[in-house]
N, C-alpha and C. Protein backbone atom coordinates (compact mmCIF):
# COMPACT_ATOMS: atom_id res chain seq x y z
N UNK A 1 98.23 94.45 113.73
CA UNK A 1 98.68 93.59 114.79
C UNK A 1 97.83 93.86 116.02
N UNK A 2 97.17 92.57 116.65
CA UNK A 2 96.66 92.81 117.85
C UNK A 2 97.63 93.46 119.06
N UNK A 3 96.77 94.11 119.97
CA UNK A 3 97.88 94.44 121.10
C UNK A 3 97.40 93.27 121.90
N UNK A 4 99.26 92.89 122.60
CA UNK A 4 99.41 91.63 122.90
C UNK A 4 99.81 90.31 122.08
N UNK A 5 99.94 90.75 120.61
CA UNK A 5 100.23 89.82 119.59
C UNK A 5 101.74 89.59 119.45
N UNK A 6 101.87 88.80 118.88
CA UNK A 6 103.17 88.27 118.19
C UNK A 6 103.91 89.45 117.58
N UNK A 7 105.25 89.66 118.33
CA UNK A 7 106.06 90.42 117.21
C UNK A 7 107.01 89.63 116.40
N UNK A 8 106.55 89.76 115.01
CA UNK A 8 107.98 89.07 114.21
C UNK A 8 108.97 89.36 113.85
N UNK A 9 109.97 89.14 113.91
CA UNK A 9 111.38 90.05 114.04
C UNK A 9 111.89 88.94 112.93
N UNK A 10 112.27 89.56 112.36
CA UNK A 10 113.05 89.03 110.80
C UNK A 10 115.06 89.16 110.86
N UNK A 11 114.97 87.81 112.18
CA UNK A 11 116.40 88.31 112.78
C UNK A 11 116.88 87.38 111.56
N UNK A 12 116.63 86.57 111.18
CA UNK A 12 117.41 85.60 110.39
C UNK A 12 118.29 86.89 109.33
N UNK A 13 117.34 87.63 108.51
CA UNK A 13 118.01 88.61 107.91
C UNK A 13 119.69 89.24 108.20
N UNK A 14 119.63 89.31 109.50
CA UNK A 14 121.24 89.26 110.09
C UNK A 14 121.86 88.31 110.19
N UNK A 15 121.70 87.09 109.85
CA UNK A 15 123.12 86.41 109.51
C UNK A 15 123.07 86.28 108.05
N UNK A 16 122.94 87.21 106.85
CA UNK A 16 122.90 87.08 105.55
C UNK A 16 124.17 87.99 105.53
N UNK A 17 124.68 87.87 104.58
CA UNK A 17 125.59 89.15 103.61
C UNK A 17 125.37 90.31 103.85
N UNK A 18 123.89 90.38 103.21
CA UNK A 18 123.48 91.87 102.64
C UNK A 18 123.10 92.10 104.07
N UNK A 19 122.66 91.26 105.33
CA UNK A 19 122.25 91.76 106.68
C UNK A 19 123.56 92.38 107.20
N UNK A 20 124.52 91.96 107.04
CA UNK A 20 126.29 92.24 107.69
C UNK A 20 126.18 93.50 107.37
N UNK A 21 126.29 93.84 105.39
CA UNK A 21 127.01 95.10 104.89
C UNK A 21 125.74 96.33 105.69
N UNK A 22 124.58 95.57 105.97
CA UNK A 22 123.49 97.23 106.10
C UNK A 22 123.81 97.28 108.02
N UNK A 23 124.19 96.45 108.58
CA UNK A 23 124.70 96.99 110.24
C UNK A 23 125.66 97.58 110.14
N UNK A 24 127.02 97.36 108.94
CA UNK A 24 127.98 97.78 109.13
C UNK A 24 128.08 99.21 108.62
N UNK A 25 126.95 99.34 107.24
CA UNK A 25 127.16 100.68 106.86
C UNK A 25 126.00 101.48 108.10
N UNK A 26 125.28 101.06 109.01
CA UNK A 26 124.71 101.65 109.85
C UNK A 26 125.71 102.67 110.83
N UNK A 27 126.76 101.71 111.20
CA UNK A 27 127.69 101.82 111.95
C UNK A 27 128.77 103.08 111.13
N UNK A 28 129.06 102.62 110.12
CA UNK A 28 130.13 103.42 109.44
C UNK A 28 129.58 104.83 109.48
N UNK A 29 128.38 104.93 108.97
CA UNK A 29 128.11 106.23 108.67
C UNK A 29 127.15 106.71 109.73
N UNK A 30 126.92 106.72 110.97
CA UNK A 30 126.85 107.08 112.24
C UNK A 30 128.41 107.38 112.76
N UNK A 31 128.97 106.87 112.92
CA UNK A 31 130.65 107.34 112.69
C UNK A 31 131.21 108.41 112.28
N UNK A 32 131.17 108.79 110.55
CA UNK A 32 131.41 109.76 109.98
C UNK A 32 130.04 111.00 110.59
N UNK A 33 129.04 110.51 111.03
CA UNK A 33 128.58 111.76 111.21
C UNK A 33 128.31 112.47 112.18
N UNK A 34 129.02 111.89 113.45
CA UNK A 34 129.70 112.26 114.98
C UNK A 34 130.75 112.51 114.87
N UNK A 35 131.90 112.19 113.87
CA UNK A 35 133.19 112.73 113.95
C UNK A 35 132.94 114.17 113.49
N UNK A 36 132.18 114.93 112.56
CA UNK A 36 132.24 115.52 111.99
C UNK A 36 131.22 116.47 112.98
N UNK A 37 130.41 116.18 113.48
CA UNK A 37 129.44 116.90 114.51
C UNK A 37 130.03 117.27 115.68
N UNK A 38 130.93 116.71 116.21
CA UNK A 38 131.24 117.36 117.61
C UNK A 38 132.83 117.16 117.42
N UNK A 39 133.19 117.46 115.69
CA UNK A 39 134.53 118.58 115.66
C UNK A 39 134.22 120.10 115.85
N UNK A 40 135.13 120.74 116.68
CA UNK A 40 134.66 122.38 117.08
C UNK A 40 134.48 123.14 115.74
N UNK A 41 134.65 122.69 114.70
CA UNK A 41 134.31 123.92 113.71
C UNK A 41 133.84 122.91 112.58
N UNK A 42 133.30 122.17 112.92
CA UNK A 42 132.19 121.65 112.15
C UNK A 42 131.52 122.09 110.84
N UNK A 43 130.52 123.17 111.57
CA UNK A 43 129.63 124.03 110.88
C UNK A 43 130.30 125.12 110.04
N UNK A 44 131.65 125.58 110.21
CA UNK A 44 131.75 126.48 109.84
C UNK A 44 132.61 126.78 108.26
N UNK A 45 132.84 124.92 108.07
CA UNK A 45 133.30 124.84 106.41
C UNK A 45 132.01 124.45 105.71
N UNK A 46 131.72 124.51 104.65
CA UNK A 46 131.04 123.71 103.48
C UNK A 46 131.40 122.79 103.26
N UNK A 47 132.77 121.79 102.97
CA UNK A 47 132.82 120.50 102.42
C UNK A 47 132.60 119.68 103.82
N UNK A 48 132.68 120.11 105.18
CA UNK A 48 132.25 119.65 106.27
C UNK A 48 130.87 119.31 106.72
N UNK A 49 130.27 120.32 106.32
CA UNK A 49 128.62 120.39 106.27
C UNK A 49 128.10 119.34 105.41
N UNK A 50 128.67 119.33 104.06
CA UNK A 50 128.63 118.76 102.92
C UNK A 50 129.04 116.64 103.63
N UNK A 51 130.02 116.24 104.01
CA UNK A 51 130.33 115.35 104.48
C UNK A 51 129.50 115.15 105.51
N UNK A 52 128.20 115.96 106.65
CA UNK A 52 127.96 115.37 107.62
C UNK A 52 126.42 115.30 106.85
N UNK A 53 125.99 115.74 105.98
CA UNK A 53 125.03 116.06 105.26
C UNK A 53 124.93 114.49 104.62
N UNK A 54 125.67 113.92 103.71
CA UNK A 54 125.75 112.82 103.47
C UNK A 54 125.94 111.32 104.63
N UNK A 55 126.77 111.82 105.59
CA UNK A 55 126.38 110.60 106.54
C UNK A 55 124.95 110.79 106.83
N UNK A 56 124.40 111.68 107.58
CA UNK A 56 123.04 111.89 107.84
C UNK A 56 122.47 111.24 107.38
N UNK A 57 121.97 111.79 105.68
CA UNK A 57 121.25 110.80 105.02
C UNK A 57 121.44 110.01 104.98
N UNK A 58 122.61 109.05 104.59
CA UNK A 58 122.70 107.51 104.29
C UNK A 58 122.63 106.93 105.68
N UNK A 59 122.70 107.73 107.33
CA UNK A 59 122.47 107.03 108.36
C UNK A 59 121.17 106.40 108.22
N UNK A 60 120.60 107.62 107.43
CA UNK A 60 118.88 107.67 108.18
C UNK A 60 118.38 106.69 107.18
N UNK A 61 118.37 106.44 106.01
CA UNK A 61 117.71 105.68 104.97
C UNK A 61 118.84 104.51 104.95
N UNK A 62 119.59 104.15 105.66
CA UNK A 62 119.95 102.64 105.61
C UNK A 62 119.43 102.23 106.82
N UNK A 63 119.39 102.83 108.31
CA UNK A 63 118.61 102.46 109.88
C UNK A 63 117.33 102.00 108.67
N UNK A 64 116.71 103.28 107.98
CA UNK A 64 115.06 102.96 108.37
C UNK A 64 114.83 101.59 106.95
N UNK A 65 115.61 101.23 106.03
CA UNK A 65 115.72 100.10 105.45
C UNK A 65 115.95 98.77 106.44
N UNK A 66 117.41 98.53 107.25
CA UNK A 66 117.62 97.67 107.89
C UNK A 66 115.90 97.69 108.88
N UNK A 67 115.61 98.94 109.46
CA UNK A 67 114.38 98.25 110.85
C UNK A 67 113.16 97.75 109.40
N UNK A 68 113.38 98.28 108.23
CA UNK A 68 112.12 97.78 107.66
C UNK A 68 112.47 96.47 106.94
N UNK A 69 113.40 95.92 106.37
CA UNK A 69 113.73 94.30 106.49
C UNK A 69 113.59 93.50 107.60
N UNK A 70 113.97 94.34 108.79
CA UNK A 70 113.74 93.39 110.32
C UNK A 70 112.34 92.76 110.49
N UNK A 71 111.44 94.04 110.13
CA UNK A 71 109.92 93.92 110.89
C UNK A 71 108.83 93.65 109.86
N UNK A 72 109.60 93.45 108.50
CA UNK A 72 108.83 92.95 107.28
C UNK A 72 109.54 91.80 105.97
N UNK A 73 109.13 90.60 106.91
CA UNK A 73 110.17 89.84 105.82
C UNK A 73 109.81 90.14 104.40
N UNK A 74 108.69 90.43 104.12
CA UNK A 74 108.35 90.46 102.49
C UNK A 74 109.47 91.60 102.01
N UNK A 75 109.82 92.53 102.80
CA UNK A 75 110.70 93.90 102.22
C UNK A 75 111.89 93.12 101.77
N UNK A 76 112.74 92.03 101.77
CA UNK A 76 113.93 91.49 101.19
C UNK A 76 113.57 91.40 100.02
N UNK A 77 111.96 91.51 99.07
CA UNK A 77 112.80 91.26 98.01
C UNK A 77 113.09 93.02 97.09
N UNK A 78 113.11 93.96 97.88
CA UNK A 78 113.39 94.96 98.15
C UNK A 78 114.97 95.04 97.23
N UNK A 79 115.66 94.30 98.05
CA UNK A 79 117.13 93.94 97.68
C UNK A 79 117.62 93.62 95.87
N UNK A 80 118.54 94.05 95.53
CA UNK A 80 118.25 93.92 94.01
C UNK A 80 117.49 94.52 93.15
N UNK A 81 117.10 95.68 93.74
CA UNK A 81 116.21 96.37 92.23
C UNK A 81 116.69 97.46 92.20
N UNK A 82 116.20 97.55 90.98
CA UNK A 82 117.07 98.86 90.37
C UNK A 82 117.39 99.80 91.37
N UNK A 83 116.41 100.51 92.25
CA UNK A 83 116.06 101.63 92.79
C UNK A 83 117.02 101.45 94.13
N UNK A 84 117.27 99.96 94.52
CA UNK A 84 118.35 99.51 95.69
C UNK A 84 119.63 99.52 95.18
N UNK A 85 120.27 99.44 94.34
CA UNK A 85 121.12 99.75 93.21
C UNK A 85 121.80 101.00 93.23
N UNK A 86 120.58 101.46 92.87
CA UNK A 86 121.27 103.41 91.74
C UNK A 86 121.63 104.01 93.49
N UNK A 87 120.65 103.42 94.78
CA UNK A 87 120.97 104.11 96.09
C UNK A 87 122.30 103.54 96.67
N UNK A 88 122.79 102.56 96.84
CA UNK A 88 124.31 102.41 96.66
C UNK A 88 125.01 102.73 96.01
N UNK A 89 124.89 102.79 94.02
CA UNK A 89 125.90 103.66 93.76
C UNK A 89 125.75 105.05 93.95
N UNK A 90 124.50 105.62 94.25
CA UNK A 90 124.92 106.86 94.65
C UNK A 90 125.35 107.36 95.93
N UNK A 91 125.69 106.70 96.73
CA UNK A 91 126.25 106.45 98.14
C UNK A 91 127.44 106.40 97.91
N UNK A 92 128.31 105.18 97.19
CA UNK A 92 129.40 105.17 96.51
C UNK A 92 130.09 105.91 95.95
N UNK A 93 129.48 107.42 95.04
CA UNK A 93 129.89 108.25 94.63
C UNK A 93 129.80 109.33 95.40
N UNK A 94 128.84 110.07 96.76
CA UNK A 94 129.36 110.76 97.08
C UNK A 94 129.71 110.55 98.19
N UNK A 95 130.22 109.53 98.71
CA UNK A 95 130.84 109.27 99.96
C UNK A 95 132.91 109.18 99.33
N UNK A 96 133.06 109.13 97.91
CA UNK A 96 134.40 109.26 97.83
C UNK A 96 134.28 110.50 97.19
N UNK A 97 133.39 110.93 96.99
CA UNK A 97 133.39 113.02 97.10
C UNK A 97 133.70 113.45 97.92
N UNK A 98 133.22 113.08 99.11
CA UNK A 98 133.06 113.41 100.56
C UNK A 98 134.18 113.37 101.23
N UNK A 99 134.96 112.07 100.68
CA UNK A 99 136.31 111.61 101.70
C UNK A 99 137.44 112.32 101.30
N UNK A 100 137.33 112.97 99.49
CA UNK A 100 138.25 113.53 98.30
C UNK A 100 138.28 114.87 99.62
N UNK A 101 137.87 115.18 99.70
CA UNK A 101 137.03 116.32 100.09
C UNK A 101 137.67 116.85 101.22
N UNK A 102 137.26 115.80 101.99
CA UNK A 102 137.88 116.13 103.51
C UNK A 102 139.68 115.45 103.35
N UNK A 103 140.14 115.00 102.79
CA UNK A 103 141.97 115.02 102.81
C UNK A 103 142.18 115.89 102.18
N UNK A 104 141.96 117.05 101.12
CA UNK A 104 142.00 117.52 100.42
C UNK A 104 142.19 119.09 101.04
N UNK A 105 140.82 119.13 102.03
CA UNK A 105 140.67 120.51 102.79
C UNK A 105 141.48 120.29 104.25
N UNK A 106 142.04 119.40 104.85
CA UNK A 106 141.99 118.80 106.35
C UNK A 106 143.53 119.45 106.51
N UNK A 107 143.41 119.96 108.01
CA UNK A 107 144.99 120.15 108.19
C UNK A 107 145.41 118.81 108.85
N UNK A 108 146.32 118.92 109.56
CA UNK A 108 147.05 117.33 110.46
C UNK A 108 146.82 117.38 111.43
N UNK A 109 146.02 118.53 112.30
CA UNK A 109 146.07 118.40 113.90
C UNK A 109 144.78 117.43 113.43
N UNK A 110 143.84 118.03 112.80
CA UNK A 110 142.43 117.73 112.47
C UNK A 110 141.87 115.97 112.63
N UNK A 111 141.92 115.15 113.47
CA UNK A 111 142.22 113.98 113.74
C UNK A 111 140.11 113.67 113.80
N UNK A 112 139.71 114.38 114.00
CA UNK A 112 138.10 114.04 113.93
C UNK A 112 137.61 113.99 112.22
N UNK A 113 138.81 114.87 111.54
CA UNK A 113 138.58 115.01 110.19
C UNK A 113 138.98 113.66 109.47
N UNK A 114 139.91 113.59 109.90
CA UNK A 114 140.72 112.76 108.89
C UNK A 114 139.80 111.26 109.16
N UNK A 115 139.72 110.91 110.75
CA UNK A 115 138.98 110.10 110.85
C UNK A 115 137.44 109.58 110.32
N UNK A 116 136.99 110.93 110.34
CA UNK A 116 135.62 110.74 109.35
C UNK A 116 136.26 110.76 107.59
N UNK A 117 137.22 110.61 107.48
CA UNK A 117 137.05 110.68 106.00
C UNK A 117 137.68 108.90 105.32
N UNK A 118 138.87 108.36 106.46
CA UNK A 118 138.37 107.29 106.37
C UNK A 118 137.35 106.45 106.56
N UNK A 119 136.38 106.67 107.47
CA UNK A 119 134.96 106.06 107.47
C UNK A 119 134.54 106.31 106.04
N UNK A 120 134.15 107.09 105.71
CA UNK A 120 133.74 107.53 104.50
C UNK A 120 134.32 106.74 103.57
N UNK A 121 135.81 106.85 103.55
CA UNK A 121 136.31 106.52 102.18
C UNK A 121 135.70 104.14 102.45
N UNK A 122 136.12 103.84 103.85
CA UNK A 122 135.14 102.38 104.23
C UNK A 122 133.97 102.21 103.80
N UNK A 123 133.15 103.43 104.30
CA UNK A 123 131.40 103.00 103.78
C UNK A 123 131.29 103.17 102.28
N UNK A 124 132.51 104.00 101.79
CA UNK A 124 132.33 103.80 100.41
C UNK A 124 132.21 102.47 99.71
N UNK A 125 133.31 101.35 100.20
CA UNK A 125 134.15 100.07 100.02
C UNK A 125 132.86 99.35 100.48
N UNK A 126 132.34 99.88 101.68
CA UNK A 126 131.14 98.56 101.84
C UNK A 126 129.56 98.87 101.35
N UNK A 127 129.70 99.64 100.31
CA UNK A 127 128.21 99.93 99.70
C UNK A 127 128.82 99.39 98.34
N UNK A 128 129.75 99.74 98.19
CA UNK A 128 130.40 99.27 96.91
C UNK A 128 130.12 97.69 96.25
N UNK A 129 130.62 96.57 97.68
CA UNK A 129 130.71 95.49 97.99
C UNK A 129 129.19 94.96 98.04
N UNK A 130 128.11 95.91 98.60
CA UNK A 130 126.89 95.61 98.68
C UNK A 130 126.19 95.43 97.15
N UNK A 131 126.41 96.38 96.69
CA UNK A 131 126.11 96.77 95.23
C UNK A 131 126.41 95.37 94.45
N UNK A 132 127.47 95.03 94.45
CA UNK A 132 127.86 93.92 93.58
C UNK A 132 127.43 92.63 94.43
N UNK A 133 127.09 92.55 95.60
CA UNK A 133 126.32 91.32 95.73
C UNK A 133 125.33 91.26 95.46
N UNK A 134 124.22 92.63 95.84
CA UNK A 134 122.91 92.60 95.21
C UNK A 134 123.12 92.30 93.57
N UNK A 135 123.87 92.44 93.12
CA UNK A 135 123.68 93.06 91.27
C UNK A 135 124.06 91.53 90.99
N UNK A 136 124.84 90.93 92.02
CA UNK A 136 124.98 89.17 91.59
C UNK A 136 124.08 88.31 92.14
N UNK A 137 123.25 88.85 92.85
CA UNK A 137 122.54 87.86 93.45
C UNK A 137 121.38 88.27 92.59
N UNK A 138 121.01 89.22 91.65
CA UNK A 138 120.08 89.79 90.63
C UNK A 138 119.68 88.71 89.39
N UNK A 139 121.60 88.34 88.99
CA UNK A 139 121.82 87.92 87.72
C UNK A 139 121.35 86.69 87.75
């Protein structure tokens, strides 16, 4: 790109489906991984670490998917392949590890907990939902 050139922004991508579910799981799991970061004892369980460990990642590799559909329309056909697939269901599976996890270990004052574990157990529901639109919009 020249400097001074045209930037193309691939906004249309956000009023699609699959544009909705990747802001929303942006959102969801930035969520779960501030609730869980600036609870005071955070660091000091494993299935906690374990739960902020998984938002993390799925923050960071769904942001840097969504900015790379934005700024490269050719990356949509990205969407639907296998490899976009097996990364939602494996999102799907350990984000209701994650949520098992935290009701499981959580006392009741614990309100940063519980709250990240419904996010979790949501971003589960909306990768889930993603999965089967990509896998229908495949067929």
């Amino acid at each position: 790109m020249e400097p001074g050139g045209d930037c193309n922004v691939n906004i249309s991508y956000l009023c699609t489906v699959n544009g909705w579910f990747k802001v929303i799981q942006t959102i969801f799991n930035l969520v779960v991984l501030l609730n869980l970061a600036l609870w005071e004892y955070g660091c000091n369980y494993k299935w906690s670490l374990f739960m902020q460990m998984i938002g993390f990642t799925f923050f960071l590799m769904t942001a840097m998917l969504l900015t790379t559909i934005l700024l490269s329309p050719s990356a949509q056909s990205f969407i639907g392949t296998f490899i976009y697939i097996n990364y939602h269901l494996l999102a799907v599976v350990l984000y209701l590890c994650g949520s098992i996890s935290l009701f499981v270990m959580v006392q009741v004052r614990d309100s940063f907990v519980i709250v990240a574990g419904v996010m979790g157990l949501l971003a589960a529901g909306v990768y889930g939902a993603d999965v089967l639109f990509a896998f229908k919009g495949r067929c």
